[in-house]
C-alpha atoms as a PDB file:
ATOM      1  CA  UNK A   1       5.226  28.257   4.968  1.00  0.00           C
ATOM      2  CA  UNK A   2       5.464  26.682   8.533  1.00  0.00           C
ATOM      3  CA  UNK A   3       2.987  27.022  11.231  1.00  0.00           C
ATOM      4  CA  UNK A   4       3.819  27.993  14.758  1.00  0.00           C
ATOM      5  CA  UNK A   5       0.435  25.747  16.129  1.00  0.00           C
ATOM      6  CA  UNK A   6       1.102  22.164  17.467  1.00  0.00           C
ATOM      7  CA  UNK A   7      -2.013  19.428  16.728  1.00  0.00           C
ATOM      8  CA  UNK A   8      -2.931  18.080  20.105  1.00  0.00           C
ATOM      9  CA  UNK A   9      -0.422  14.700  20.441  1.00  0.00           C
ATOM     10  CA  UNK A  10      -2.797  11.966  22.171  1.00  0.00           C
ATOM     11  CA  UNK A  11      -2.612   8.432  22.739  1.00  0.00           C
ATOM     12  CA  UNK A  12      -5.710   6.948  20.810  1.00  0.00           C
ATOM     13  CA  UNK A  13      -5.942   2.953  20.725  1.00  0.00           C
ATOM     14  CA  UNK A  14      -5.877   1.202  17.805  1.00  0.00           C
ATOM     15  CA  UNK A  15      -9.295   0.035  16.030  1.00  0.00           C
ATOM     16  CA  UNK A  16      -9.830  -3.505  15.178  1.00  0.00           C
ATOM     17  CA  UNK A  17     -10.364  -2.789  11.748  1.00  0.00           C
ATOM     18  CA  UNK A  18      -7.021  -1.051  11.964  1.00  0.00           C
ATOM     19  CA  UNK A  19      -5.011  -4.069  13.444  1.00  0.00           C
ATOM     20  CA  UNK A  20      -6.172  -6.122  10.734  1.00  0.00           C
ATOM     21  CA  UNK A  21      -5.196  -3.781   7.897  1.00  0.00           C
ATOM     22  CA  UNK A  22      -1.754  -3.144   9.230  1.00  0.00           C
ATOM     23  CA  UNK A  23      -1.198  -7.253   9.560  1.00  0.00           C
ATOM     24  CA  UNK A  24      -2.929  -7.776   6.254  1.00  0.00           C
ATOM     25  CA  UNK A  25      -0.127  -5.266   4.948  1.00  0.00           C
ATOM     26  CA  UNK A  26       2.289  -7.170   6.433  1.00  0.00           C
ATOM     27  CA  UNK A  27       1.392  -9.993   5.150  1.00  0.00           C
ATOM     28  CA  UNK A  28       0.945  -9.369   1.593  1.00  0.00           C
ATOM     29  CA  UNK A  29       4.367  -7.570   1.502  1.00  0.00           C
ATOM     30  CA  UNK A  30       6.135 -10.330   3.055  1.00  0.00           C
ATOM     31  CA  UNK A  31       4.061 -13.094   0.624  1.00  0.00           C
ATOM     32  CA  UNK A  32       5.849 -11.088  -2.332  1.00  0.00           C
ATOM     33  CA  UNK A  33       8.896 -11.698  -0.877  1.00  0.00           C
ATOM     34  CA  UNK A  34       8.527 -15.377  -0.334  1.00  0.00           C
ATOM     35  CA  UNK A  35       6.843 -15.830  -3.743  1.00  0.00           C
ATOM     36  CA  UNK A  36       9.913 -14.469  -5.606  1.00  0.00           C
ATOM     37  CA  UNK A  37      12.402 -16.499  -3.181  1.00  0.00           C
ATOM     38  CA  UNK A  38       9.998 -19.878  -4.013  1.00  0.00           C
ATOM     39  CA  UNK A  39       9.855 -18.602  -7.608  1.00  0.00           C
ATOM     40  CA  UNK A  40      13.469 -17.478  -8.347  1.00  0.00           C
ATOM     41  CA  UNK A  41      14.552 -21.059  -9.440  1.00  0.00           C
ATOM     42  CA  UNK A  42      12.823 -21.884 -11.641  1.00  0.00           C
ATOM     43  CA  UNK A  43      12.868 -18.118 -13.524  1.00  0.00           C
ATOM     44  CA  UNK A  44      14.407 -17.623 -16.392  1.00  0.00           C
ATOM     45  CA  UNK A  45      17.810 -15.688 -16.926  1.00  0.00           C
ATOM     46  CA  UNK A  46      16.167 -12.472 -18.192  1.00  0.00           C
ATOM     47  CA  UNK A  47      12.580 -11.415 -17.200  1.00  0.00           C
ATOM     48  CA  UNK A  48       9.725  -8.500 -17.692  1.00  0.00           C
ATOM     49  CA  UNK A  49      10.416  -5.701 -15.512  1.00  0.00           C
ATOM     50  CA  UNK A  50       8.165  -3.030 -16.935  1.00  0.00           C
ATOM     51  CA  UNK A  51       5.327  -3.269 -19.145  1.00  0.00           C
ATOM     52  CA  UNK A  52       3.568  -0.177 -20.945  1.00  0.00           C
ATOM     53  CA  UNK A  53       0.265   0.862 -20.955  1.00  0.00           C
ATOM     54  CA  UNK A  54      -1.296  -2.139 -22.677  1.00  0.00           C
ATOM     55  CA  UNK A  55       0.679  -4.339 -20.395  1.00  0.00           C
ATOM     56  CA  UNK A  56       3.108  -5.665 -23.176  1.00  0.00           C
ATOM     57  CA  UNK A  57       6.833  -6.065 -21.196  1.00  0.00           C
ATOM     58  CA  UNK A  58       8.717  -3.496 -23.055  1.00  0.00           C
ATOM     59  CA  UNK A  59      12.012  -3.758 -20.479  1.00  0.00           C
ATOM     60  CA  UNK A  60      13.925  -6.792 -19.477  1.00  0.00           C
ATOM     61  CA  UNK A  61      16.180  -7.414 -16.532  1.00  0.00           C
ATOM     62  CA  UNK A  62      18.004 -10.396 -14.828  1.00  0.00           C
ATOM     63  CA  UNK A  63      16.056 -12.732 -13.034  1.00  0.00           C
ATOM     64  CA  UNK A  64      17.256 -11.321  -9.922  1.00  0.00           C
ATOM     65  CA  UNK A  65      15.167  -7.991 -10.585  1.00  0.00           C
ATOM     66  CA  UNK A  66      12.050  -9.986  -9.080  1.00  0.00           C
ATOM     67  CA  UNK A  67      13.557  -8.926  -5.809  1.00  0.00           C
ATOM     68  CA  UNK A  68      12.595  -5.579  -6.342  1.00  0.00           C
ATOM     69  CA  UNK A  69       9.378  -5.003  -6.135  1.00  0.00           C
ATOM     70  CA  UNK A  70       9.043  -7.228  -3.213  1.00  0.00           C
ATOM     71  CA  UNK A  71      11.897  -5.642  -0.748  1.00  0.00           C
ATOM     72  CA  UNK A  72       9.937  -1.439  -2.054  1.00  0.00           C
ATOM     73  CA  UNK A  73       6.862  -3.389  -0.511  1.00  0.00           C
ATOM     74  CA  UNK A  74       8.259  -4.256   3.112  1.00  0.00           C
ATOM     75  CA  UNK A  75      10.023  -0.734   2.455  1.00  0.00           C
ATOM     76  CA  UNK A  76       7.013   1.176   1.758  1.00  0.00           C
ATOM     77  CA  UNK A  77       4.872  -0.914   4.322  1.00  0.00           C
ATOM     78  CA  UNK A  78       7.298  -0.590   7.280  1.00  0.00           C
ATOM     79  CA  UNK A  79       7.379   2.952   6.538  1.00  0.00           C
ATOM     80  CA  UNK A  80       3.800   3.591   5.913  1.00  0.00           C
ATOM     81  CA  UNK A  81       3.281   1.823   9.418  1.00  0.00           C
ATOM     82  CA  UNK A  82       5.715   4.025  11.298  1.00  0.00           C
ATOM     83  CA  UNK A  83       3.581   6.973   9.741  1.00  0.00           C
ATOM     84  CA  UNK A  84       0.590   5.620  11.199  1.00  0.00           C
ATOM     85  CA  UNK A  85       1.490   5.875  14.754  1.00  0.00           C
ATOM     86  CA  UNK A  86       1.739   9.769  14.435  1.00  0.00           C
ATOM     87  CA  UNK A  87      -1.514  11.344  13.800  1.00  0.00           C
ATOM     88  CA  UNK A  88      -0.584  14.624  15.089  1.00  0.00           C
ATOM     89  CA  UNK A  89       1.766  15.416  12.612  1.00  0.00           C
ATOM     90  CA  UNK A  90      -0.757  14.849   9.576  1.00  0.00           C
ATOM     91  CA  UNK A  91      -1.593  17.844   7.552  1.00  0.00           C
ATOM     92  CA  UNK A  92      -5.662  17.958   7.768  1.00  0.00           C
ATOM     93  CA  UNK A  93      -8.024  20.150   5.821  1.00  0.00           C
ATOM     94  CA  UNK A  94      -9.344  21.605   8.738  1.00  0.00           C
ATOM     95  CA  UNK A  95      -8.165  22.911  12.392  1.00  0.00           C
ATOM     96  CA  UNK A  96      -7.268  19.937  14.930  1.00  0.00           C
ATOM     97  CA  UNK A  97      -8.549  21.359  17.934  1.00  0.00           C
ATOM     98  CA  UNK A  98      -9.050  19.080  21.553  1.00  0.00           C
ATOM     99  CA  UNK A  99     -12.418  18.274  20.530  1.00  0.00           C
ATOM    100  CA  UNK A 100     -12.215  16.814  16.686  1.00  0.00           C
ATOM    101  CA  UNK A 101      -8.732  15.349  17.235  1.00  0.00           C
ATOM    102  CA  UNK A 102      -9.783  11.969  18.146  1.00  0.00           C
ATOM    103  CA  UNK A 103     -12.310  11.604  15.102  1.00  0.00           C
ATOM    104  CA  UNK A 104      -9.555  12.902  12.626  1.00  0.00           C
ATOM    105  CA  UNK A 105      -6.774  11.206  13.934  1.00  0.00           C
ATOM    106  CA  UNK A 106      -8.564   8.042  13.638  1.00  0.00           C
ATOM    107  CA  UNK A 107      -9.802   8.589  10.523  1.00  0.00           C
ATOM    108  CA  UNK A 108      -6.647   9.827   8.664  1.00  0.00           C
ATOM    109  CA  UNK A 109      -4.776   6.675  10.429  1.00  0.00           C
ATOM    110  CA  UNK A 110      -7.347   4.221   9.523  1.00  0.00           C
ATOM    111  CA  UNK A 111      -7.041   5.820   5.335  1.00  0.00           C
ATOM    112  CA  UNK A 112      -3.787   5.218   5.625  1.00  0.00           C
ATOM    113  CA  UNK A 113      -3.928   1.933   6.708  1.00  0.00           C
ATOM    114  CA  UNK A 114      -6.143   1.219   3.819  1.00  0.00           C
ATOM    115  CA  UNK A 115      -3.541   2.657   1.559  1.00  0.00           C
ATOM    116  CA  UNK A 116      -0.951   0.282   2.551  1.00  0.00           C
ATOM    117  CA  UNK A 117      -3.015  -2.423   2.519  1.00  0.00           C
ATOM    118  CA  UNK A 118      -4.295  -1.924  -0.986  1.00  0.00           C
ATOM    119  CA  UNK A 119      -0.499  -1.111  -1.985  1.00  0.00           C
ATOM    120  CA  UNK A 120       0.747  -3.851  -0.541  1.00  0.00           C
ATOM    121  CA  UNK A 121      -1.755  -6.267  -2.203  1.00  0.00           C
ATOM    122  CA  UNK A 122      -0.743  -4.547  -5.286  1.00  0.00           C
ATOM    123  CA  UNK A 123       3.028  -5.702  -4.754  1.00  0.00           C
ATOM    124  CA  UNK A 124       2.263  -8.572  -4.264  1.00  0.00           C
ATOM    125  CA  UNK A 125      -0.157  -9.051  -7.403  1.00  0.00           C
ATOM    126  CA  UNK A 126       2.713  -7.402  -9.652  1.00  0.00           C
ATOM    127  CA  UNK A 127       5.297  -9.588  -7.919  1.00  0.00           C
ATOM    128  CA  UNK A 128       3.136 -12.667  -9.151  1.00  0.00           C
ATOM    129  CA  UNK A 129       2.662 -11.094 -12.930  1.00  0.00           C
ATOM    130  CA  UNK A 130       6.040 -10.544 -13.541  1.00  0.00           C
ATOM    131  CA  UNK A 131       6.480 -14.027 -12.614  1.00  0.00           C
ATOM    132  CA  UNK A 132       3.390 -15.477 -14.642  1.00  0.00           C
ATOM    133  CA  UNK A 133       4.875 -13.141 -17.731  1.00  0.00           C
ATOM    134  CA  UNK A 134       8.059 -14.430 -17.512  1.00  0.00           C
ATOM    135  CA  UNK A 135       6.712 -17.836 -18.634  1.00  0.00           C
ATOM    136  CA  UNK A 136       5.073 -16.256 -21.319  1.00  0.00           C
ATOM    137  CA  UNK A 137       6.190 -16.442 -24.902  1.00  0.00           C
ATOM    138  CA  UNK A 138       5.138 -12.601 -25.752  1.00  0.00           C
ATOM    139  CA  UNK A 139       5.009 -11.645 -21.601  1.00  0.00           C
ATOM    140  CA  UNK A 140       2.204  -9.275 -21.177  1.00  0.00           C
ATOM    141  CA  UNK A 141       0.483  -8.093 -17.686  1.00  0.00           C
ATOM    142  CA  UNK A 142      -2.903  -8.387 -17.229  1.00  0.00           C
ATOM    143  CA  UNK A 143      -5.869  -5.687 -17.249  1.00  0.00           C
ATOM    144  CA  UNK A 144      -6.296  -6.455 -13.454  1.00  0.00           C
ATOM    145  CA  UNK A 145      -3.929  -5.099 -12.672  1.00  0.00           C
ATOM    146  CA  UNK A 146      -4.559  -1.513 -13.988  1.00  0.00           C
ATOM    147  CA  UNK A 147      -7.970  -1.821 -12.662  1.00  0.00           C
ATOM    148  CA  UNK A 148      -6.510  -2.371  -8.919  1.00  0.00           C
ATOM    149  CA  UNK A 149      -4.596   0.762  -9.522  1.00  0.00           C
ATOM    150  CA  UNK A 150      -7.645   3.065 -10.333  1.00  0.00           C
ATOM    151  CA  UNK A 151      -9.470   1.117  -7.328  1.00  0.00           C
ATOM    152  CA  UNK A 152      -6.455   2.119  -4.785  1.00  0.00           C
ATOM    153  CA  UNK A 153      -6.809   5.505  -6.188  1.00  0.00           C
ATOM    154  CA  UNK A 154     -10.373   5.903  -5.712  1.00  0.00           C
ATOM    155  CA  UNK A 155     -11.455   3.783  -2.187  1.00  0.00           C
ATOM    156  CA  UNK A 156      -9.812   5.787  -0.253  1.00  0.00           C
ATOM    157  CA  UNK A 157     -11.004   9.216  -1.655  1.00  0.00           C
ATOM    158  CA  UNK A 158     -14.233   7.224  -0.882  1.00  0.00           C
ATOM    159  CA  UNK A 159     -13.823   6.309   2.587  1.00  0.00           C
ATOM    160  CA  UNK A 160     -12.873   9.669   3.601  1.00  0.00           C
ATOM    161  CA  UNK A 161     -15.938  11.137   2.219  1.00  0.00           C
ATOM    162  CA  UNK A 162     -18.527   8.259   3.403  1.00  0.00           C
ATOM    163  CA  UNK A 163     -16.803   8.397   6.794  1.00  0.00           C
ATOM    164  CA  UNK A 164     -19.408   8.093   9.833  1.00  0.00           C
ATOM    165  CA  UNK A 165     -19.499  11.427  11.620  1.00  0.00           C
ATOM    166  CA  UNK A 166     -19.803  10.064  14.890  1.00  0.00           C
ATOM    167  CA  UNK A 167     -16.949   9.816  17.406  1.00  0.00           C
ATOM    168  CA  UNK A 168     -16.823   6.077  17.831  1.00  0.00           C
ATOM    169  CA  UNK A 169     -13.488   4.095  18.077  1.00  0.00           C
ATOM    170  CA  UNK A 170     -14.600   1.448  15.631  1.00  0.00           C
END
């Protein structure tokens, strides 16, 4: 089903709090990357790559499979950026019109920012388990890390509902 409307297109500046999450995503997808290249030596030939629900590793790979995770991360970042910039071409739960744009727009931009922010620091944690299990003798991930996944879940659920309902920027 298509609609034939078009969600006002405006030119909204970006929040503080914005600017920091979309660096802080930055950085924590480009700190996987240079923790596997710093790492990679000194990995062993065959490492974890997936661990089950009790976090025992339960597939192996070559040591060259640590690059994975980190280059989805930039991936997923650069791409959840590029999203960012365009608002107006969000699905919202209700009408866009002239007058709630700005508040939405902000809003959905700012939960997405959170998003890759959170995934991004999740990368980056599982970047530096799979390295910290490879060193194991029975490798294993830790509970942390399932926690962090229910907590990216659920903050942003969160923040939409506790937003403020005024029309301020920041």
């Amino acid at each position: 089903m298509t609609t034939s409307f078009k969600q006002p297109k405006l030119n909204l500046p970006d929040s503080t709090y914005e600017k920091i999450l979309e660096a802080l995503a930055i950085i924590f997808s480009v700190g996987a990357l240079l923790l596997a290249i710093f790492k990679f030596s000194s990995l062993p030939q065959e490492i974890p790559t997936h661990f089950n629900a009790s976090g025992k590793a339960d597939s192996f790979g070559s040591k060259m499979s640590i690059f994975i995770i980190p280059v989805i991360a930039i991936a997923t970042c650069l791409l959840m950026v590029i999203i960012s910039k365009t608002p107006h071409k969000f699905n919202f739960l209700n009408k866009i019109t002239e007058e709630n744009a700005p508040r939405e727009y902000r809003r959905a931009r700012f939960i997405v920012r959170v998003v890759n922010a959170m995934t991004s620091l999740l990368f980056l944690c599982i970047t530096n388990e799979m390295i910290q299990a490879s060193e194991m003798s029975t490798p294993s991930m830790g509970v942390f890390i399932l926690v962090f996944c229910l907590a990216i879940t659920i903050a942003p659920i969160i923040i939409y509902i506790f937003w403020p309902k005024s029309n301020q920027a920041d």
